[in-house]
Protein backbone atom coordinates (compact mmCIF):
# COMPACT_ATOMS: atom_id res chain seq x y z
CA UNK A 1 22.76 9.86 9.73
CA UNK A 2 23.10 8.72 5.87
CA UNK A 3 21.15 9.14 3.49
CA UNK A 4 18.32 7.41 2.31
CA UNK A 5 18.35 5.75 -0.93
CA UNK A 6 15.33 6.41 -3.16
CA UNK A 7 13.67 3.55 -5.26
CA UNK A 8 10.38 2.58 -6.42
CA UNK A 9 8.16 1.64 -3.27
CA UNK A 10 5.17 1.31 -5.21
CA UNK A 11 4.43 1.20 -9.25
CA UNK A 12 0.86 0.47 -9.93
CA UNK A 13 1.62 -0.26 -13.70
CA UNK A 14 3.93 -3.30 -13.10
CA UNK A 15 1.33 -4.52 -10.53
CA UNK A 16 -1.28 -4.17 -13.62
CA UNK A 17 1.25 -6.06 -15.79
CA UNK A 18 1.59 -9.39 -13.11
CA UNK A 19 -0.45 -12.11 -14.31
CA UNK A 20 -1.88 -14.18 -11.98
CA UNK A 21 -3.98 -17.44 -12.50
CA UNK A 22 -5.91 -19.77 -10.35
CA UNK A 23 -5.66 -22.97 -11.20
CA UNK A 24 -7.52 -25.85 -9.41
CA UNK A 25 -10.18 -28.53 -10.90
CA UNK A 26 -11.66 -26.41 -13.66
CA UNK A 27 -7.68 -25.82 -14.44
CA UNK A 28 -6.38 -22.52 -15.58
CA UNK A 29 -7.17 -19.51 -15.76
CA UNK A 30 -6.54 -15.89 -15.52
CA UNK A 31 -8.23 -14.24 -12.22
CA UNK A 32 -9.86 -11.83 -12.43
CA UNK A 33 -10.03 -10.47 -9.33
CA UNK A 34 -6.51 -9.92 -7.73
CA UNK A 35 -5.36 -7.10 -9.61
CA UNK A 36 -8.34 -4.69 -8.50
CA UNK A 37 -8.17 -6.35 -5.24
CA UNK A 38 -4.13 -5.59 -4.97
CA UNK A 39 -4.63 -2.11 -6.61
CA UNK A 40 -7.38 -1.00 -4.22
CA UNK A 41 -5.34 -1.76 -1.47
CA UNK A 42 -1.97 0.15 -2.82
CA UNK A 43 -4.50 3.26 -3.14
CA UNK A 44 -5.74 2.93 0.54
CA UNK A 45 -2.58 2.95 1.73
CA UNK A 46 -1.37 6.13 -0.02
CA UNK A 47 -4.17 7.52 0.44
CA UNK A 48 -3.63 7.31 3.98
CA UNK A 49 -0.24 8.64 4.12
CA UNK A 50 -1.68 11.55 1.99
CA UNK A 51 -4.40 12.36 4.53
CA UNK A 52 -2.14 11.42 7.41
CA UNK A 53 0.30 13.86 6.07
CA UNK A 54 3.37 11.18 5.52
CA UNK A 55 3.82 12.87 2.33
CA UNK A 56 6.91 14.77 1.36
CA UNK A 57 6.12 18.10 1.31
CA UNK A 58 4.35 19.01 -2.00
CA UNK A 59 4.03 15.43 -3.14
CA UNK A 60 0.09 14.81 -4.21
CA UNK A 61 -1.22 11.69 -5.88
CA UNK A 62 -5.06 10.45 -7.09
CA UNK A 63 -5.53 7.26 -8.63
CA UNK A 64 -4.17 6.31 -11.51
CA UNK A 65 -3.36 2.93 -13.36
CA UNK A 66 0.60 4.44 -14.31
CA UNK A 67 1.12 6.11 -10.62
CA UNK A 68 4.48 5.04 -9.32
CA UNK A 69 5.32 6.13 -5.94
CA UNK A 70 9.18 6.90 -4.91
CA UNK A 71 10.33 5.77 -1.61
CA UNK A 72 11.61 9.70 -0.70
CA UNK A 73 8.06 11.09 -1.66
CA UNK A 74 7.06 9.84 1.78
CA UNK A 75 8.03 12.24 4.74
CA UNK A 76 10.70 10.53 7.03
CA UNK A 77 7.88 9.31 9.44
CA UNK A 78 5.94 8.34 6.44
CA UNK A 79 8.60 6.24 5.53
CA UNK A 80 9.14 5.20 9.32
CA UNK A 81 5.82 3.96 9.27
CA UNK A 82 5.90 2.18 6.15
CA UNK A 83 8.90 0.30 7.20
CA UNK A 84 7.81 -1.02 10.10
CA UNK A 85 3.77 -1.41 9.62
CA UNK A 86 3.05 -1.49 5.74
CA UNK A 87 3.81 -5.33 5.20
CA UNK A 88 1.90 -6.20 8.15
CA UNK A 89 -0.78 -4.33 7.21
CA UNK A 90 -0.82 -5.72 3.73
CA UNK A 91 -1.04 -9.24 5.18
CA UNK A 92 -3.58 -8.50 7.22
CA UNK A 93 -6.22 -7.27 4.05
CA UNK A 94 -5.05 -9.89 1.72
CA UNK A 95 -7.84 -11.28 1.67
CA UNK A 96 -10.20 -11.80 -1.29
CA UNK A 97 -12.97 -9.86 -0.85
CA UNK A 98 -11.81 -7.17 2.12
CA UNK A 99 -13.65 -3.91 0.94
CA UNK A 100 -11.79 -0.80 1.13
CA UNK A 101 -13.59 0.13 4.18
CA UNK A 102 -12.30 -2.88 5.92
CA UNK A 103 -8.63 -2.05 4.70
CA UNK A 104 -8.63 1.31 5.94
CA UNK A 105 -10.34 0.43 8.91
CA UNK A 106 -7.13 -1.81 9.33
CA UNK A 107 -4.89 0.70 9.22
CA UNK A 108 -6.07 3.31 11.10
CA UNK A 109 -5.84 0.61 13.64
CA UNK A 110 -2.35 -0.24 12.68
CA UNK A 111 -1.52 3.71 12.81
CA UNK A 112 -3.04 4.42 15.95
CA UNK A 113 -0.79 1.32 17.37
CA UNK A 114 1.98 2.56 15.68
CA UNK A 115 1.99 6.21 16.85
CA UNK A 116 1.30 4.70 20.45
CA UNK A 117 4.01 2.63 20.63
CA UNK A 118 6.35 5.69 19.13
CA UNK A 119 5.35 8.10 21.73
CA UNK A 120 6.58 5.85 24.60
């Protein structure tokens, strides 16, 4: 098996740094909303993997507006997982408004699916 490249899976800073505006009748504007909403989700989802333990061994991570997260600090089912569920997952909560309850909620769902269908 070769081996895996490492990159940046996740940098909370650059997401911080997107702007994003809604424009529609009242025209243009910044909103205000999408990077919290965006953010919150990125931290439920390494969170997750944290408590799940998808986490490379000694890797650790709290919340932080600079955390970046490296594609070989997850475990190789960590990164399994994230391959094939963390996209659909992210869909699935982008949503304005889905609390982080809701989002985890989500993917415990998503994980319990996921470890179902691997142990076939």
């Amino acid at each position: 098996m070769s081996e895996e490249s490492d990159f940046i899976f996740i940098d909370f800073a650059a997401i911080g740094r997107t702007v994003v505006t809604i424009s529609d009748e009242q025209g243009s504007r910044p909103d205000p909303d999408w990077h919290r909403e965006v953010l919150a989700s990125q931290y439920v989802f390494i969170e997750f993997l944290a408590e799940q333990h998808l986490l490379a061994e000694g890797v650790e991570f709290k919340r932080s507006p600079d955390l970046v997260v490296r594609w070989l600090q997850l475990n190789q089912k960590g990164r399994r997982f994230a391959r094939s569920e963390y996209d659909k997952w992210l869909r699935s909560v982008d949503k304005s408004g889905t609390s982080e309850a809701i989002k985890r909620d989500k993917l415990v769902k998503r994980w319990a699916k996921y470890c179902a269908k691997e142990n076939q």
